[in-house]
N, C-alpha and C. Protein backbone atom coordinates (compact mmCIF):
# COMPACT_ATOMS: atom_id res chain seq x y z
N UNK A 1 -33.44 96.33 14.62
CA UNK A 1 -34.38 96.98 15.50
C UNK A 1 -33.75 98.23 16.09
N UNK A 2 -34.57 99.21 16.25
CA UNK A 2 -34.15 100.49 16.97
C UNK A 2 -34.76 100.41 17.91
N UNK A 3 -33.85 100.92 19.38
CA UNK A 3 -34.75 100.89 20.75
C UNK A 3 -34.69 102.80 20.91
N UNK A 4 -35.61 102.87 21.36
CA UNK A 4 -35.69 104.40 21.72
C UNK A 4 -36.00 104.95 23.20
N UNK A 5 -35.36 105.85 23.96
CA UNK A 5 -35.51 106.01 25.20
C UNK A 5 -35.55 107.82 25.56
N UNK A 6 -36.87 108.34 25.74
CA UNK A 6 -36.81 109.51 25.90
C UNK A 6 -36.61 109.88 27.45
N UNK A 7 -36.47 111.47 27.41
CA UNK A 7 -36.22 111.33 28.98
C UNK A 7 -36.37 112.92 29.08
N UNK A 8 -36.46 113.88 30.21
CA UNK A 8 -36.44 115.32 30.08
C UNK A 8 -37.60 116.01 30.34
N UNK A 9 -38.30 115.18 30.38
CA UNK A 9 -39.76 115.93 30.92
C UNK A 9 -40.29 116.49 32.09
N UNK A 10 -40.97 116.80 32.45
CA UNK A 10 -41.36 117.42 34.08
C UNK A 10 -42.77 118.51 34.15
N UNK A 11 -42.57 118.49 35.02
CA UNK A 11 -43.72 120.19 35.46
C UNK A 11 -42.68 121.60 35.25
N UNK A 12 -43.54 122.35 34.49
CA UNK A 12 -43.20 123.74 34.10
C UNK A 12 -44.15 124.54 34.49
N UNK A 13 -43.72 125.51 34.31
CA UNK A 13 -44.95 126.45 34.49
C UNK A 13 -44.87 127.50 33.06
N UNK A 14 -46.03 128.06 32.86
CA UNK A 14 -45.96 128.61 31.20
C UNK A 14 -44.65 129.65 30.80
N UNK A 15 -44.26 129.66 29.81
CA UNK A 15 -43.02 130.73 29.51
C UNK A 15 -41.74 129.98 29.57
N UNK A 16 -41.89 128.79 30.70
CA UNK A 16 -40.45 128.08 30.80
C UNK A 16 -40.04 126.93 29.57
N UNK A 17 -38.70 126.79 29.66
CA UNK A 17 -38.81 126.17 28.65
C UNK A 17 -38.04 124.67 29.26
N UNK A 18 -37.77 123.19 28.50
CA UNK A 18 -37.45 121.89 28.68
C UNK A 18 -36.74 121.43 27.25
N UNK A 19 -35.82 120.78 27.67
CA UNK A 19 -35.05 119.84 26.57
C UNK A 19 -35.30 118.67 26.51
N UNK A 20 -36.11 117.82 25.80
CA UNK A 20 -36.28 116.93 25.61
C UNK A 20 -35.04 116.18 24.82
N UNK A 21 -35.01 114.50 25.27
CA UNK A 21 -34.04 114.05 24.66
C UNK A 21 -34.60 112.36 23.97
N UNK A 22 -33.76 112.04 23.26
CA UNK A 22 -33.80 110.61 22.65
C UNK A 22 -32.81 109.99 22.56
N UNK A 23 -32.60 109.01 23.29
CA UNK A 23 -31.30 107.98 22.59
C UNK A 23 -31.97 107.17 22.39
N UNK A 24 -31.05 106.51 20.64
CA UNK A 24 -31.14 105.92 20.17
C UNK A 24 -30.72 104.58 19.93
N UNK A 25 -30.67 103.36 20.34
CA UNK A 25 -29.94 102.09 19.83
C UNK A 25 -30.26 100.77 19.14
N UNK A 26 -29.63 100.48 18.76
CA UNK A 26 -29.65 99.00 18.07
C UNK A 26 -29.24 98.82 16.84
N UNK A 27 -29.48 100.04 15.88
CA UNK A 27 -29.34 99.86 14.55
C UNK A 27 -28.88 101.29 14.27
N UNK A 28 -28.15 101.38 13.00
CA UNK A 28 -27.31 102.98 12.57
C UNK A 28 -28.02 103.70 12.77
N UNK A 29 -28.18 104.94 13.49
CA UNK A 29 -28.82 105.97 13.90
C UNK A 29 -28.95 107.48 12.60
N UNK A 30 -27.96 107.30 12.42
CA UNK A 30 -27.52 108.48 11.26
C UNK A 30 -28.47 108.66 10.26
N UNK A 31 -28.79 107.16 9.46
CA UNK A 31 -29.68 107.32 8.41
C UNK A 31 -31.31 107.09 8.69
N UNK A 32 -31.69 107.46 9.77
CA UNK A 32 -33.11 107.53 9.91
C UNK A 32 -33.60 108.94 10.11
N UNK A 33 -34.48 108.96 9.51
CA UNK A 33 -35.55 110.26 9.96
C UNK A 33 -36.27 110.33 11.35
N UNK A 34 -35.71 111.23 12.01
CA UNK A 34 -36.38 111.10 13.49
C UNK A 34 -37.63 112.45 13.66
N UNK A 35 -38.40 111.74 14.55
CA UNK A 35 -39.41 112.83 14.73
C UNK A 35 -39.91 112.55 15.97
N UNK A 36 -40.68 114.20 16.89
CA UNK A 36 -41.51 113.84 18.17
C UNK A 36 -42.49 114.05 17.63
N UNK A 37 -43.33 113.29 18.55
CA UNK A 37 -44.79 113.70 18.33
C UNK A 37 -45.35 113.46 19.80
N UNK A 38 -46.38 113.33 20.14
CA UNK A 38 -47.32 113.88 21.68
C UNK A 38 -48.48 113.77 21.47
N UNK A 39 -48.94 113.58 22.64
CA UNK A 39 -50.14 112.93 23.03
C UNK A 39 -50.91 113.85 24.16
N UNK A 40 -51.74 114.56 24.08
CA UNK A 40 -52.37 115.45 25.22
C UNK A 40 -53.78 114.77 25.58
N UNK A 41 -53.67 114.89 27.15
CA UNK A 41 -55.46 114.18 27.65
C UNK A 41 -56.28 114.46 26.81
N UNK A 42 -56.90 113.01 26.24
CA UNK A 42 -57.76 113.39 25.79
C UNK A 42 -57.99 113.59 23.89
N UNK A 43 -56.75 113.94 23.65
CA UNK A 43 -56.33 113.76 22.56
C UNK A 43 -55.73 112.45 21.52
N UNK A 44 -55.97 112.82 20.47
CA UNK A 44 -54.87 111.86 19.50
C UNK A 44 -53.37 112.39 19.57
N UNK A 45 -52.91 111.35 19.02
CA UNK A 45 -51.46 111.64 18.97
C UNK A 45 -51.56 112.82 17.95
N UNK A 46 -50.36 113.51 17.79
CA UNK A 46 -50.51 114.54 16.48
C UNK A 46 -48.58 114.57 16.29
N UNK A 47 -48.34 115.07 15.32
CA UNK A 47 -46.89 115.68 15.10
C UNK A 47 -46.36 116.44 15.57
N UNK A 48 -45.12 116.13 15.70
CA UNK A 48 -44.75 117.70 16.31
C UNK A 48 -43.83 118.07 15.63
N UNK A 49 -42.37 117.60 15.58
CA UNK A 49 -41.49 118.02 14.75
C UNK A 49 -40.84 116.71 13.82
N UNK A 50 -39.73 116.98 13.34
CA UNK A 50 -39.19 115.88 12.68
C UNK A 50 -37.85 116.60 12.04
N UNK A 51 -36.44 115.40 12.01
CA UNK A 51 -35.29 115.60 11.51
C UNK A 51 -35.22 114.94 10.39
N UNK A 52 -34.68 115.21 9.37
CA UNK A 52 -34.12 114.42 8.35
C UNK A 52 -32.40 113.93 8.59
N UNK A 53 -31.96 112.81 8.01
CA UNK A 53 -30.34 112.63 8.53
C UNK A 53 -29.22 113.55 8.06
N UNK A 54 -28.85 113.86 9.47
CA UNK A 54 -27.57 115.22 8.91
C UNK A 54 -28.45 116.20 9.04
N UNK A 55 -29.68 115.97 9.74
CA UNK A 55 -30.13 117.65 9.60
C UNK A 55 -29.92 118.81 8.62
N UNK A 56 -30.54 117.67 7.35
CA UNK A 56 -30.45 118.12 6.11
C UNK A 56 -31.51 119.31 5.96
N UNK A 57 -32.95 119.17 7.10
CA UNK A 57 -34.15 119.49 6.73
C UNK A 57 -34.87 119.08 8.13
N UNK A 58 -35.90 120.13 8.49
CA UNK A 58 -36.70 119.96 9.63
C UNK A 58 -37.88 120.43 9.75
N UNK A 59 -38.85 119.76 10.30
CA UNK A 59 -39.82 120.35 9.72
C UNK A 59 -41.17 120.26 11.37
N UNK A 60 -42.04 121.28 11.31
CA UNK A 60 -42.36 121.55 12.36
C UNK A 60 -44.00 121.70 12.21
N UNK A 61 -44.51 121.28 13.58
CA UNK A 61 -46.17 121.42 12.99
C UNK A 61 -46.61 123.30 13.24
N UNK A 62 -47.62 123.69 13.18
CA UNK A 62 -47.61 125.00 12.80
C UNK A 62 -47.97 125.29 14.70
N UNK A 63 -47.99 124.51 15.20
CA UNK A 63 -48.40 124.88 17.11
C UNK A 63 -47.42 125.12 17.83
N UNK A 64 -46.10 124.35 16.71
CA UNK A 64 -44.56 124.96 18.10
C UNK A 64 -43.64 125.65 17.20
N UNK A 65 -44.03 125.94 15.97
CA UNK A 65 -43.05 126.22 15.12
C UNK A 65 -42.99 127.83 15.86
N UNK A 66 -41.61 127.96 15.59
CA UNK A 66 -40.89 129.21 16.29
C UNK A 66 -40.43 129.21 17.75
N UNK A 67 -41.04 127.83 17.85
CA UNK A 67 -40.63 127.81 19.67
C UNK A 67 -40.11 126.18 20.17
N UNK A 68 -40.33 125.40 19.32
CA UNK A 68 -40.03 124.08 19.65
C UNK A 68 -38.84 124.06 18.27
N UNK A 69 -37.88 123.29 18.75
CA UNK A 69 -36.17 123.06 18.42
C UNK A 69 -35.80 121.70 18.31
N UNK A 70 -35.89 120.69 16.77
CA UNK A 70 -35.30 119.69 16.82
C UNK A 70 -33.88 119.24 16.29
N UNK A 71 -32.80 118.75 16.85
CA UNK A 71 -31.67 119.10 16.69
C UNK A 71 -31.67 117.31 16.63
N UNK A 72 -29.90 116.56 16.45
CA UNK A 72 -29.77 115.69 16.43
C UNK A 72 -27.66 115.64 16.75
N UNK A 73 -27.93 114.82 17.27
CA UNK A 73 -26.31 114.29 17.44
C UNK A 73 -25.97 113.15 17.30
N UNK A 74 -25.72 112.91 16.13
CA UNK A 74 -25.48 111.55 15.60
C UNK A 74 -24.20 110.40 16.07
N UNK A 75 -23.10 111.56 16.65
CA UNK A 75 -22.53 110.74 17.42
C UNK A 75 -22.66 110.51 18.72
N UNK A 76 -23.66 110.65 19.52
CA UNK A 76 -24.24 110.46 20.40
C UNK A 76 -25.52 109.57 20.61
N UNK A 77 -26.17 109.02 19.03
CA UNK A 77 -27.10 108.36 18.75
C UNK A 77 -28.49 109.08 19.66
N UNK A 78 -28.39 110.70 19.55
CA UNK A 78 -29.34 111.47 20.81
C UNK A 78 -29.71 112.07 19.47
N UNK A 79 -31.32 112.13 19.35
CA UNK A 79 -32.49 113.47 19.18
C UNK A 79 -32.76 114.30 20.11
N UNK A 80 -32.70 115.69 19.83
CA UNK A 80 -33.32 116.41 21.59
C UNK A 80 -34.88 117.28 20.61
N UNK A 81 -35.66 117.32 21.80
CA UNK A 81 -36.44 118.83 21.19
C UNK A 81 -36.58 119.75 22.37
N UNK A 82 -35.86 121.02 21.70
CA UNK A 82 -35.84 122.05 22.70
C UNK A 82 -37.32 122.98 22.43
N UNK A 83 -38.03 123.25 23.58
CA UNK A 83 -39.09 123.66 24.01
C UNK A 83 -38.82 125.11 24.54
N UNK A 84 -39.16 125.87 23.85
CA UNK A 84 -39.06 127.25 24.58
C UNK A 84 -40.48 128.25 24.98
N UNK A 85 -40.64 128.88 25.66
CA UNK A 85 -42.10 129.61 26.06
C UNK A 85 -43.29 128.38 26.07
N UNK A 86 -42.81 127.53 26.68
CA UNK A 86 -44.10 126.55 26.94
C UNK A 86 -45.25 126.76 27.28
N UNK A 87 -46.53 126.45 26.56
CA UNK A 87 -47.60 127.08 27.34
C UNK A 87 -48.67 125.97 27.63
N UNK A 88 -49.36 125.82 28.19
CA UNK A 88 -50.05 124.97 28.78
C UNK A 88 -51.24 124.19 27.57
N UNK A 89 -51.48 124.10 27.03
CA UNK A 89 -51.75 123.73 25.90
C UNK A 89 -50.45 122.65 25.60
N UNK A 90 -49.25 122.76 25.58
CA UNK A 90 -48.32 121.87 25.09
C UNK A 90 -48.26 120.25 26.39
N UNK A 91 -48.69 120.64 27.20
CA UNK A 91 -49.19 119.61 28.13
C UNK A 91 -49.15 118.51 27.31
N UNK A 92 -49.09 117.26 27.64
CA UNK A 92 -48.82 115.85 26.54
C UNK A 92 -47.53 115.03 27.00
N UNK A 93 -47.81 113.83 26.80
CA UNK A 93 -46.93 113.15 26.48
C UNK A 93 -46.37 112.90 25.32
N UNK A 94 -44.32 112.94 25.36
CA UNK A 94 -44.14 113.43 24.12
C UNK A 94 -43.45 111.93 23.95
N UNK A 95 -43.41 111.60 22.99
CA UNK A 95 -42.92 110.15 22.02
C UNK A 95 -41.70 110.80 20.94
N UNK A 96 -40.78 110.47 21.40
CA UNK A 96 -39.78 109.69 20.49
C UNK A 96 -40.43 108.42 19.13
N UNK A 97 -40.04 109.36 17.53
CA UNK A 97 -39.87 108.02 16.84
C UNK A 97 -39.01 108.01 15.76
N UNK A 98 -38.77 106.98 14.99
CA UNK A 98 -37.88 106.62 13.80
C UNK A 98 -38.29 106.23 12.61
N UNK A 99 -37.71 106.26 11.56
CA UNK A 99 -38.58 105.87 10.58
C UNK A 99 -37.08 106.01 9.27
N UNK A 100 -37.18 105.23 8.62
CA UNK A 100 -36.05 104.96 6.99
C UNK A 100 -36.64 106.78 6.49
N UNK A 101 -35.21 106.51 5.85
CA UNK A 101 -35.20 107.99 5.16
C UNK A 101 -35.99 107.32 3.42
N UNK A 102 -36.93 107.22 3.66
CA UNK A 102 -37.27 106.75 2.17
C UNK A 102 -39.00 106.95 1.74
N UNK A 103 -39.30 107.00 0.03
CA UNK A 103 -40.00 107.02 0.13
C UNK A 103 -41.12 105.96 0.31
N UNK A 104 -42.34 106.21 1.19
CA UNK A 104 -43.50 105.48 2.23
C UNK A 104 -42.71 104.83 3.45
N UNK A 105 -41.73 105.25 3.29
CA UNK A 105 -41.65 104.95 5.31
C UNK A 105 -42.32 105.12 6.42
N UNK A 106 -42.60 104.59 7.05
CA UNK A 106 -43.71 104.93 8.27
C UNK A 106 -42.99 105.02 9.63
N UNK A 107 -42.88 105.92 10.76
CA UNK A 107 -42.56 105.93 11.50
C UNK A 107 -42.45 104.18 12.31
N UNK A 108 -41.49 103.27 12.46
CA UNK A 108 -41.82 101.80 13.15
C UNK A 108 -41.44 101.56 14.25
N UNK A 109 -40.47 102.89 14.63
CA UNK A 109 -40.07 102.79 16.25
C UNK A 109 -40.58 103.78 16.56
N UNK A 110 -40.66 103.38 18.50
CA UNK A 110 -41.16 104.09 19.32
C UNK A 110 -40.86 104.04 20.68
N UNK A 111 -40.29 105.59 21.36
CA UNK A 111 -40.09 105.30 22.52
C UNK A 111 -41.46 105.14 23.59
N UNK A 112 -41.03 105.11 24.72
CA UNK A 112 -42.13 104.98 25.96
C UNK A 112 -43.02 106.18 26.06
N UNK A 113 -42.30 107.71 26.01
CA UNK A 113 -42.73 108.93 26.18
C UNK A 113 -42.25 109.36 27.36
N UNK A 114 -42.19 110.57 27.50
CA UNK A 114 -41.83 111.20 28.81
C UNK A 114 -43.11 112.46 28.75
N UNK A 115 -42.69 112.78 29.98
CA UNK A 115 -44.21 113.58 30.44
C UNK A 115 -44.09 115.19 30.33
N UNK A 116 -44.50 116.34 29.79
CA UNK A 116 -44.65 117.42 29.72
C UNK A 116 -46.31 117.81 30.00
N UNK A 117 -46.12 118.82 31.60
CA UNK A 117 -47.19 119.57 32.01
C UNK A 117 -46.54 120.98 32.20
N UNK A 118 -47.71 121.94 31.69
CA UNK A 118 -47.38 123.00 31.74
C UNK A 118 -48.18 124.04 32.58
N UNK A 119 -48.43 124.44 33.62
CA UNK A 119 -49.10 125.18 34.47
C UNK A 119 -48.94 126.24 33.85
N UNK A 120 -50.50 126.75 33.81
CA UNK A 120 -50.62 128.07 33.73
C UNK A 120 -49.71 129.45 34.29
């Protein structure tokens, strides 16, 4: 089992930016594919970014790409996503998840979420 624990969230106001983080435990961290994804009022969940292991490969939905940053530190068992020029629209709760580097893996862990609001 993987436990996941995000944390880093808060009130911004637009332009600012937040580091989101993930630790990871229970099971080898290294060989999973990690990804955020978020939840805005009102909304479905949607994607946001995603790591491959070793940050072989990363891949980004087309709403933060150029401005949202997923990195990984494997000896730290930490995912972060760095958020830059936040704009209010990115408002959401963001989720931590995990998933086997393989093919039809499905994301099966999941953190709690932490909270991102972005004032105009």
């Amino acid at each position: 089992q993987v436990q996941l624990v995000e944390s880093g969230g808060g009130l911004v106001q637009a332009g600012d930016s937040l580091r989101l983080s993930c630790a990871a435990s229970g099971r080898p961290f290294s060989t999973y594919i990690m990804g955020w994804f978020r939840q805005a009022p009102g909304k479905e969940r949607e994607f946001v970014a995603a790591i491959r292991r070793k940050g072989i490969t990363t891949e980004y939905s087309d709403s933060v790409k150029g401005r949202f940053f997923i990195s990984r530190d494997d000896a730290r068992n930490t995912v972060y996503l760095e958020m830059i020029n936040l704009k209010p629209d990115d408002t959401a709760d963001y989720y931590c998840a995990a998933k086997e580097e393989r093919v039809g893996a499905i994301y099966d862990y999941w953190g709690q979420g932490t909270q991102v609001t972005v004032s105009s």
